[in-house]
N, C-alpha and C. Protein backbone atom coordinates (compact mmCIF):
# COMPACT_ATOMS: atom_id res chain seq x y z
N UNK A 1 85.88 80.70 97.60
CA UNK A 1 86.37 79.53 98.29
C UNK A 1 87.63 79.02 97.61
N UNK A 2 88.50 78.25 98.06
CA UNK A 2 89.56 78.14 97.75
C UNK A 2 89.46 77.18 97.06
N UNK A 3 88.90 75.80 97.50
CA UNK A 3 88.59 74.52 96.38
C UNK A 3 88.28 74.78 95.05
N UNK A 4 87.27 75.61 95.30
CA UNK A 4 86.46 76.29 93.61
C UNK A 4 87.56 77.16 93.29
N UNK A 5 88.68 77.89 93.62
CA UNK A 5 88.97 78.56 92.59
C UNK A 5 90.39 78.04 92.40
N UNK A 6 90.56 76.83 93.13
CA UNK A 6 91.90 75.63 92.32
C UNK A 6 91.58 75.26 91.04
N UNK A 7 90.59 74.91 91.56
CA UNK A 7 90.10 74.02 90.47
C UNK A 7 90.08 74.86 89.35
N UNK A 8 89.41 76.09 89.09
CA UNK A 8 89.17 76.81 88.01
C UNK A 8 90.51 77.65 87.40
N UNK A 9 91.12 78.06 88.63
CA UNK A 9 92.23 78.87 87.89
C UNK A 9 93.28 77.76 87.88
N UNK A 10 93.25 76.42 87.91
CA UNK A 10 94.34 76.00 87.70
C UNK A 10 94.08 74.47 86.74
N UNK A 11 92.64 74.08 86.74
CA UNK A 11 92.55 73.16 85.76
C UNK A 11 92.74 71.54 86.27
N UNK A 12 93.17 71.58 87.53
CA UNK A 12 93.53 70.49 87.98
C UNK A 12 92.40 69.21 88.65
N UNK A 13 92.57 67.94 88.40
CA UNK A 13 91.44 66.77 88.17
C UNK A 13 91.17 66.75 90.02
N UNK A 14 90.10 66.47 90.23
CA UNK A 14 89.37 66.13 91.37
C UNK A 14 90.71 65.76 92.59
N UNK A 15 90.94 64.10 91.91
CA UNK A 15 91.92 63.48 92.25
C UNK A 15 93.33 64.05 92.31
N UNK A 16 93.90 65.04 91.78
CA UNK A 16 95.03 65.88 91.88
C UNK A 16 94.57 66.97 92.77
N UNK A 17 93.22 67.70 93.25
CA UNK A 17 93.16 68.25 94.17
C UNK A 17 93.21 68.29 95.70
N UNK A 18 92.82 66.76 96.01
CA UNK A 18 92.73 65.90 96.89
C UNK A 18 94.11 65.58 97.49
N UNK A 19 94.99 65.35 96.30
CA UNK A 19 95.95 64.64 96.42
C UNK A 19 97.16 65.82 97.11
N UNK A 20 96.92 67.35 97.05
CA UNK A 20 97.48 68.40 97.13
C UNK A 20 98.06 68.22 98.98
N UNK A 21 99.47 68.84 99.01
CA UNK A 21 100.00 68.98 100.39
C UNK A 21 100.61 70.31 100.33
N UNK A 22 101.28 70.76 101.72
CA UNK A 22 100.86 72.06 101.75
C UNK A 22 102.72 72.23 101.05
N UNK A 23 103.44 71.27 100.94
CA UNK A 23 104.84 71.42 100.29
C UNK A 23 104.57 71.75 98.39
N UNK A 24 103.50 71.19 98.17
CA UNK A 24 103.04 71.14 96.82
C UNK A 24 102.96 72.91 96.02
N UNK A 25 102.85 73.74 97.33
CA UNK A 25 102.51 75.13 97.19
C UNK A 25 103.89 75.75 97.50
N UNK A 26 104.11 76.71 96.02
CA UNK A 26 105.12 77.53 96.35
C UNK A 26 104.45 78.73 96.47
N UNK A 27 104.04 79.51 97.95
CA UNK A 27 103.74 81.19 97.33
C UNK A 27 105.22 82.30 96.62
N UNK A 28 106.21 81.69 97.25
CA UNK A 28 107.14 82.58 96.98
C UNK A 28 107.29 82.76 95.49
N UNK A 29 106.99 81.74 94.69
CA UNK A 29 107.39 81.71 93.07
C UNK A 29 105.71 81.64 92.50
N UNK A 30 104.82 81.32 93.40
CA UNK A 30 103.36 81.47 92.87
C UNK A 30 103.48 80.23 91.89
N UNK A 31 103.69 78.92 92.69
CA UNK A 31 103.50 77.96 91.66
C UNK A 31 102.70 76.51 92.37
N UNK A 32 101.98 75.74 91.79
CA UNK A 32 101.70 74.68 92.51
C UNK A 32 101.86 73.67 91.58
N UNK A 33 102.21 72.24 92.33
CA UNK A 33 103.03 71.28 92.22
C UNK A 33 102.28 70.00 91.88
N UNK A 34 101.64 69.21 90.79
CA UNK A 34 100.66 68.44 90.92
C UNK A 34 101.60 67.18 90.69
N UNK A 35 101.63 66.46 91.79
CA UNK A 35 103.15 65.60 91.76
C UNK A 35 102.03 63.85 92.12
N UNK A 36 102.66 63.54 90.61
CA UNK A 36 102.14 62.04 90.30
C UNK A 36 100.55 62.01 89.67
N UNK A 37 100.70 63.04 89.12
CA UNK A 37 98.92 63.41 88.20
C UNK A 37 98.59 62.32 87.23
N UNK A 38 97.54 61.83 86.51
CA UNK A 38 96.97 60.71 86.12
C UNK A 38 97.85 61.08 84.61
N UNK A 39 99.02 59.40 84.71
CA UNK A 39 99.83 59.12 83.79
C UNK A 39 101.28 58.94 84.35
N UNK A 40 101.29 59.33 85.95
CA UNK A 40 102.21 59.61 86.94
C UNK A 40 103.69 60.48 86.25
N UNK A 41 102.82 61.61 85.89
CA UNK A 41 103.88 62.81 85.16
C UNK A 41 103.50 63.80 86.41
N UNK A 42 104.48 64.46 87.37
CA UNK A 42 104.58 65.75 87.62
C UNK A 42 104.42 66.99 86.64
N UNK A 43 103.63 68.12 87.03
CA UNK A 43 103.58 69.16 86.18
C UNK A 43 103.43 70.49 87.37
N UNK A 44 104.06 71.44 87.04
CA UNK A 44 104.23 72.69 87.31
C UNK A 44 103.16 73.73 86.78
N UNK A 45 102.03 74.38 87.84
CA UNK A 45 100.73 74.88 87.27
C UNK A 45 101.30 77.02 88.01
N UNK A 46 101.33 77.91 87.23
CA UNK A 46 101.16 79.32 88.30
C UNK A 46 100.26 79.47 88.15
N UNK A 47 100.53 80.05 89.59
CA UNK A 47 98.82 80.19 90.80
C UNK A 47 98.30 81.89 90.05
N UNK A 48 97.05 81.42 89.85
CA UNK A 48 96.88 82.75 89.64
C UNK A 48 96.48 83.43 90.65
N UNK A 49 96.71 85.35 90.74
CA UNK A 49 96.55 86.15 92.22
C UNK A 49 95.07 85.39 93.00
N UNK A 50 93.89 85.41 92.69
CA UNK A 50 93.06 85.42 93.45
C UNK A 50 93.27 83.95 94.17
N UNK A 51 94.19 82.41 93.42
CA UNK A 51 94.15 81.72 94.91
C UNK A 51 95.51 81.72 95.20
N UNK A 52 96.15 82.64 95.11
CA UNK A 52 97.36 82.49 96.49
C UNK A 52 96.72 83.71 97.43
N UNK A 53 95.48 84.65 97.18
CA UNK A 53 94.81 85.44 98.31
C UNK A 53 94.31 84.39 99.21
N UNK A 54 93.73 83.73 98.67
CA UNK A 54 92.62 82.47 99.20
C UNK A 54 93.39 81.52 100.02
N UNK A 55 94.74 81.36 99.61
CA UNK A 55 95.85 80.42 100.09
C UNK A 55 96.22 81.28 100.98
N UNK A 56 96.91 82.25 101.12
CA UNK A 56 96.94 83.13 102.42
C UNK A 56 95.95 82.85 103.22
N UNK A 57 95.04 82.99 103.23
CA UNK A 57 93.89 83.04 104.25
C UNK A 57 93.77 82.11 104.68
N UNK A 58 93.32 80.61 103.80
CA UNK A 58 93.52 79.30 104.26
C UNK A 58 94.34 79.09 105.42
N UNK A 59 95.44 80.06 104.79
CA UNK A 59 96.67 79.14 105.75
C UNK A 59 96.82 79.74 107.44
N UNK A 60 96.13 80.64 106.98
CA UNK A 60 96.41 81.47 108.67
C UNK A 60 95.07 80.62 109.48
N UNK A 61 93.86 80.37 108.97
CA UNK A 61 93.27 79.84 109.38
C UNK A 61 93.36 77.98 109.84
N UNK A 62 93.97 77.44 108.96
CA UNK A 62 94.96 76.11 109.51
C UNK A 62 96.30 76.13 110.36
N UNK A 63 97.08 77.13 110.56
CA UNK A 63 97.70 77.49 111.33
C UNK A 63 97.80 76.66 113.02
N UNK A 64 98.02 76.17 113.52
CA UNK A 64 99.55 75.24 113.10
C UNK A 64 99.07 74.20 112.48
N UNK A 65 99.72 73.97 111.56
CA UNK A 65 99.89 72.69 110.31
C UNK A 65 99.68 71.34 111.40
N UNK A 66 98.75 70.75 110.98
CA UNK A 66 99.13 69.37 111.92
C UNK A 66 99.40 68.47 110.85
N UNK A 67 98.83 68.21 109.69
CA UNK A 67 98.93 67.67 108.75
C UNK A 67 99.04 67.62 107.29
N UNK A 68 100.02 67.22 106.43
CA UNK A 68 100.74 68.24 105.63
C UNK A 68 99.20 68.52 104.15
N UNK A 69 98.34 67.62 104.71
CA UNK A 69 97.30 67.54 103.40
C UNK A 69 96.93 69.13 103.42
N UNK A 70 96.92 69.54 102.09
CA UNK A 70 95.86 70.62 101.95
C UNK A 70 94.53 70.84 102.19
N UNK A 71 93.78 70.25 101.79
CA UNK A 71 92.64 70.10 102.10
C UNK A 71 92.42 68.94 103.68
N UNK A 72 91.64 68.95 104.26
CA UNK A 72 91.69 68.11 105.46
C UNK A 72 89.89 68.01 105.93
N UNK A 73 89.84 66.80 106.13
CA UNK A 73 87.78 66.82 106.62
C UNK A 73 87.75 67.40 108.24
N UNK A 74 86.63 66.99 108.63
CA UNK A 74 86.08 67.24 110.06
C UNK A 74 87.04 66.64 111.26
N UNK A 75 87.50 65.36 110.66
CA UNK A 75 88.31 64.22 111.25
C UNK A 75 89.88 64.22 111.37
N UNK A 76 90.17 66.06 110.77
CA UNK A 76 91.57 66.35 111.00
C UNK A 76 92.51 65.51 110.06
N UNK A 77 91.77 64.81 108.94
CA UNK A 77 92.95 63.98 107.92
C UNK A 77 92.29 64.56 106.56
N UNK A 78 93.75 63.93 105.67
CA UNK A 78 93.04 64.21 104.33
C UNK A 78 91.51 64.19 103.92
N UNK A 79 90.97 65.40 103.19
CA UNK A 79 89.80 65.44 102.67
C UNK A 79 89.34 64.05 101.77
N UNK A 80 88.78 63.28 101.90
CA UNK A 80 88.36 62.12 101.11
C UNK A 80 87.13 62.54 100.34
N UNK A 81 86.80 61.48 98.94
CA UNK A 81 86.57 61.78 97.80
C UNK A 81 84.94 62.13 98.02
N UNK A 82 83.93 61.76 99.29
CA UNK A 82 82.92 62.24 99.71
C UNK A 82 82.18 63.13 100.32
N UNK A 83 83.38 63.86 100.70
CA UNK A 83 83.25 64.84 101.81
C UNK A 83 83.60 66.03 100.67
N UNK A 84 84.60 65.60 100.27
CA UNK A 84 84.79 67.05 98.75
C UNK A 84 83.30 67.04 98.07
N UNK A 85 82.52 65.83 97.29
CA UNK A 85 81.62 65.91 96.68
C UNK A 85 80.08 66.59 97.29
N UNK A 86 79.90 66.64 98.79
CA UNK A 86 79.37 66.85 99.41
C UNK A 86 79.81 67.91 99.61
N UNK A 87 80.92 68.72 99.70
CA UNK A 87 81.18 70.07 99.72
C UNK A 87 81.04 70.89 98.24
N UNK A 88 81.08 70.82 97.42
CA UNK A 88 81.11 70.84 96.26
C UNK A 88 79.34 71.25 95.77
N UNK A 89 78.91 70.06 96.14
CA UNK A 89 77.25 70.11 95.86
C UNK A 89 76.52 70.87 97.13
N UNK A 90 76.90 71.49 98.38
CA UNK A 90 76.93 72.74 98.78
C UNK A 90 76.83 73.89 97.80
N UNK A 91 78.40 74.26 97.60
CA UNK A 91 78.38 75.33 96.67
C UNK A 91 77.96 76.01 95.13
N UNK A 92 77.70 74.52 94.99
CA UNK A 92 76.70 74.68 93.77
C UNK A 92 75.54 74.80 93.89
N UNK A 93 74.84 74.18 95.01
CA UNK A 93 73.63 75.05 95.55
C UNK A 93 73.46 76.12 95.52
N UNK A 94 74.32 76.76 96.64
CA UNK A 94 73.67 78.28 96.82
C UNK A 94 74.40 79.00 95.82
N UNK A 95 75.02 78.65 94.74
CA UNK A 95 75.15 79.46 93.28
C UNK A 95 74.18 79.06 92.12
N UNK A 96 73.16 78.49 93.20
CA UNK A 96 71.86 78.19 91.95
C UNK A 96 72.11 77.32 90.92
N UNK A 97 73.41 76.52 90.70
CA UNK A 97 74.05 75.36 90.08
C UNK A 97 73.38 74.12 89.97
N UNK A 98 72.69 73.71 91.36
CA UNK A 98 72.52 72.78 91.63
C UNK A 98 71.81 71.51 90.45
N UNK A 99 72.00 70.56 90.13
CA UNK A 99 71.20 69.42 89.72
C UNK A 99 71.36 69.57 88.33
N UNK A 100 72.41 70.82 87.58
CA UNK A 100 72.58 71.09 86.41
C UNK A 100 73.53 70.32 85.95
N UNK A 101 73.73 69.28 86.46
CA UNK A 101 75.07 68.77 85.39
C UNK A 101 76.82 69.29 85.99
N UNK A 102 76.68 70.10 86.69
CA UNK A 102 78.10 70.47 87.15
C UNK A 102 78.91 69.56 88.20
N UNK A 103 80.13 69.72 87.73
CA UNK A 103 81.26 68.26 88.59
C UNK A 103 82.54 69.08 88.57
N UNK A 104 82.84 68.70 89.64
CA UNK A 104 84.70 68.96 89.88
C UNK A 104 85.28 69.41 88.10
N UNK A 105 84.80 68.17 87.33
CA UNK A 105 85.59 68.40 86.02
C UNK A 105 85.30 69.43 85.60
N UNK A 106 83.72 70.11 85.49
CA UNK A 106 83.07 71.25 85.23
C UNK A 106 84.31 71.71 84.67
N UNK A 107 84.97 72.68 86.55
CA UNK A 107 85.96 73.41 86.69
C UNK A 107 86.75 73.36 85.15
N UNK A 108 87.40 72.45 85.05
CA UNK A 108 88.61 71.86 84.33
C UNK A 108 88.61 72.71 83.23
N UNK A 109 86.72 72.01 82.62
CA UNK A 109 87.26 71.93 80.96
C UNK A 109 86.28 74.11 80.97
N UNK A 110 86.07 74.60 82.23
CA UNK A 110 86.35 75.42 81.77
C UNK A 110 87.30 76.46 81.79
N UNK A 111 88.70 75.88 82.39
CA UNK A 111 89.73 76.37 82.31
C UNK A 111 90.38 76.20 81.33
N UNK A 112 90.11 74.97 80.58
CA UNK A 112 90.75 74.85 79.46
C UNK A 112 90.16 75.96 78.15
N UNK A 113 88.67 75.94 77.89
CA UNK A 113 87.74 76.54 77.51
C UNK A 113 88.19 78.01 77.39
N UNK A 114 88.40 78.67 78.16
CA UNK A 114 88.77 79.79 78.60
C UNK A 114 89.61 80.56 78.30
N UNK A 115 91.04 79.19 78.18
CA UNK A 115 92.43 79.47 77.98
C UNK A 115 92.83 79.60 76.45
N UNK A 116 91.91 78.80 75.51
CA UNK A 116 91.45 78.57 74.11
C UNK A 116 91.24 79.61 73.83
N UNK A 117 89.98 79.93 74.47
CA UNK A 117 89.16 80.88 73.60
C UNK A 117 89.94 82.58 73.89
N UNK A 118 90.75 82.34 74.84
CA UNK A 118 92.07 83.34 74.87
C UNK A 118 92.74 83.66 74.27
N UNK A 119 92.62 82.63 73.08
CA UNK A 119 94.63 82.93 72.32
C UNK A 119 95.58 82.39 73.39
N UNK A 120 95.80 81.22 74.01
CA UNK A 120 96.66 80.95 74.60
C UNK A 120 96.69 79.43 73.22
N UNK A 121 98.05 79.14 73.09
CA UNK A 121 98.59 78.12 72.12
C UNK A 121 98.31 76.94 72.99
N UNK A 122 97.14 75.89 72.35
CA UNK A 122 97.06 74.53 72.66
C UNK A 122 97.98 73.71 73.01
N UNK A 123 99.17 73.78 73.02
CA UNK A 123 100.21 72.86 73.26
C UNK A 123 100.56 73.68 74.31
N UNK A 124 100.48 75.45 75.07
CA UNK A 124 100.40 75.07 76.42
C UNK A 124 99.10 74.80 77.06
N UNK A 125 98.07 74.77 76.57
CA UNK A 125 96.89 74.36 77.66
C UNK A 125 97.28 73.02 77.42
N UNK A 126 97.79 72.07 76.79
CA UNK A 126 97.83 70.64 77.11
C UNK A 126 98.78 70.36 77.78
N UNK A 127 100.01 71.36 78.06
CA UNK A 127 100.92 70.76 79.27
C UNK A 127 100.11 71.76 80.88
N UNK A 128 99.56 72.20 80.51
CA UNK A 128 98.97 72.88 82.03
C UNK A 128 97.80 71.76 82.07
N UNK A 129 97.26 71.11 81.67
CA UNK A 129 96.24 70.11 82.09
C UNK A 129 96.82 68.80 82.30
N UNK A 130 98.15 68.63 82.19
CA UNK A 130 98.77 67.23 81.94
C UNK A 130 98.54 66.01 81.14
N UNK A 131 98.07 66.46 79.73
CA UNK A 131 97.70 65.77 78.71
C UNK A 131 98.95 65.09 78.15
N UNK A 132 99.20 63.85 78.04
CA UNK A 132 99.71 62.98 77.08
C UNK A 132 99.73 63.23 75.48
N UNK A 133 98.55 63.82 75.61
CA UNK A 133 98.19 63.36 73.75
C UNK A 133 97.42 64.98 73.57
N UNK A 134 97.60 65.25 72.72
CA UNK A 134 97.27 66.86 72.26
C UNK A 134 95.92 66.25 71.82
N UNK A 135 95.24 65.05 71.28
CA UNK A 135 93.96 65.18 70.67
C UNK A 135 93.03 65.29 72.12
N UNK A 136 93.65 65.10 73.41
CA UNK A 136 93.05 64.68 74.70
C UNK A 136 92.36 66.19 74.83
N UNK A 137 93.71 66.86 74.37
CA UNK A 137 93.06 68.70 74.85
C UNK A 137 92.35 69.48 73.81
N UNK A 138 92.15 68.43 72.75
CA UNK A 138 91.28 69.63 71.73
C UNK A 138 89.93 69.33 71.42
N UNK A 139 89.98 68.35 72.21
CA UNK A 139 88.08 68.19 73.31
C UNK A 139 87.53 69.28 73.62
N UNK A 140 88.57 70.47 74.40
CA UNK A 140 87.68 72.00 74.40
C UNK A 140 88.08 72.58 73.87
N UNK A 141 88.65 72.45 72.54
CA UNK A 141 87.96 73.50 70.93
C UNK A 141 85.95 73.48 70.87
N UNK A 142 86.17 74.49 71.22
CA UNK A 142 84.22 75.02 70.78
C UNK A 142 84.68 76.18 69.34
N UNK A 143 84.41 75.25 68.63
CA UNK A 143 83.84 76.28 67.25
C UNK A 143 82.64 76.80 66.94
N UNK A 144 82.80 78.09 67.63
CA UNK A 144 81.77 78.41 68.07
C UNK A 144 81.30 79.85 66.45
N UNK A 145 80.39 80.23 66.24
CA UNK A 145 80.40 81.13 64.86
C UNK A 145 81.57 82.32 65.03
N UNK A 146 81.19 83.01 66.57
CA UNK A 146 82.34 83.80 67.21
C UNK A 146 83.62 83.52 66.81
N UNK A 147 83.84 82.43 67.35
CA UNK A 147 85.86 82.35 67.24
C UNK A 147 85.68 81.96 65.87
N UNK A 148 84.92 81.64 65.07
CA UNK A 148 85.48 81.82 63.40
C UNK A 148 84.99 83.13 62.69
N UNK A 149 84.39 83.81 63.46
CA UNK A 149 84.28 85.58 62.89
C UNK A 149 85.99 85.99 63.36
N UNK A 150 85.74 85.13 64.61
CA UNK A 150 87.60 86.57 65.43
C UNK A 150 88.70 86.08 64.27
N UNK A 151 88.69 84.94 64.19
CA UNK A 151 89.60 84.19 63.03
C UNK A 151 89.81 85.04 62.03
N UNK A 152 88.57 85.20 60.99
CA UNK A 152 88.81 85.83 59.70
C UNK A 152 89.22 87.60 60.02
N UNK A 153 88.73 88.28 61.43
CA UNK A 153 88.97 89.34 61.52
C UNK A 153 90.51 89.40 61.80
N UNK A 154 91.52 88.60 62.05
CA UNK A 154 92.70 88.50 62.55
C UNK A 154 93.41 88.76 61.24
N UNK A 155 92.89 88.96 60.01
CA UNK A 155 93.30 88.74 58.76
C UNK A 155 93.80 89.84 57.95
């Protein structure tokens, strides 16, 4: 689904998903646009392949555009913040998720999680999440016994 894999391959808050229009999406440069994100900083996120597949598809299936929101409810307007949560707790259902604790943010911190435990340098996972403050993004440092075995093996 396309919601679930914004969210995951790109890290972006509930409220910045919501907030998404279809100008916000570049496929040509594979980039999306989270314009006025919480701190009202624009930031520049690349799409990774599997949702500009998903974005293709989306889009042929919304085809003709009536309204520039990305996401859109039953009622032909922007998706509002109940109808996502209610879609959401769908798909965590039938992925056996359900009632475990999982939220939109889930997504986030395990993109951040992910990107860490990658070898990707913290100061860019804190401008791909739109962090202010670098201590905001080292909330998902997991020191875990693992990443301090890979540590000393790097040696």
């Amino acid at each position: 689904n396309l919601i679930i894999s914004i969210l995951y391959y790109t890290g972006i808050r509930k409220s910045e998903l919501l907030s998404l229009n279809w100008n916000d999406i570049n496929l040509g440069k594979n980039i999306l646009t989270v314009k006025s994100g919480k701190g009202k900083k624009d930031r520049i996120i690349p799409l990774h392949k599997n949702v500009t597949e998903f974005l293709d598809k989306y889009l042929t299936l919304r085809l003709p555009l009536k309204c520039n929101a990305l996401f859109i409810g039953e009622n032909g307007k922007r998706l509002c913040k109940c109808s996502f949560n209610n879609i959401l707790k769908t798909y965590l259902k039938i992925a056996g998720l359900a009632n475990k604790g999982y939220s939109a943010h889930s997504f986030r911190h395990s993109f951040a999680t992910q990107l860490i435990e990658n070898g990707v340098d913290i100061f860019k996972v804190q401008k791909l999440l739109g962090h202010a403050s670098l201590d905001a993004t080292k909330v998902y440092i997991n020191f875990h016994n693992t990443n301090l075995i890979k540590a000393i093996s790097t040696l």
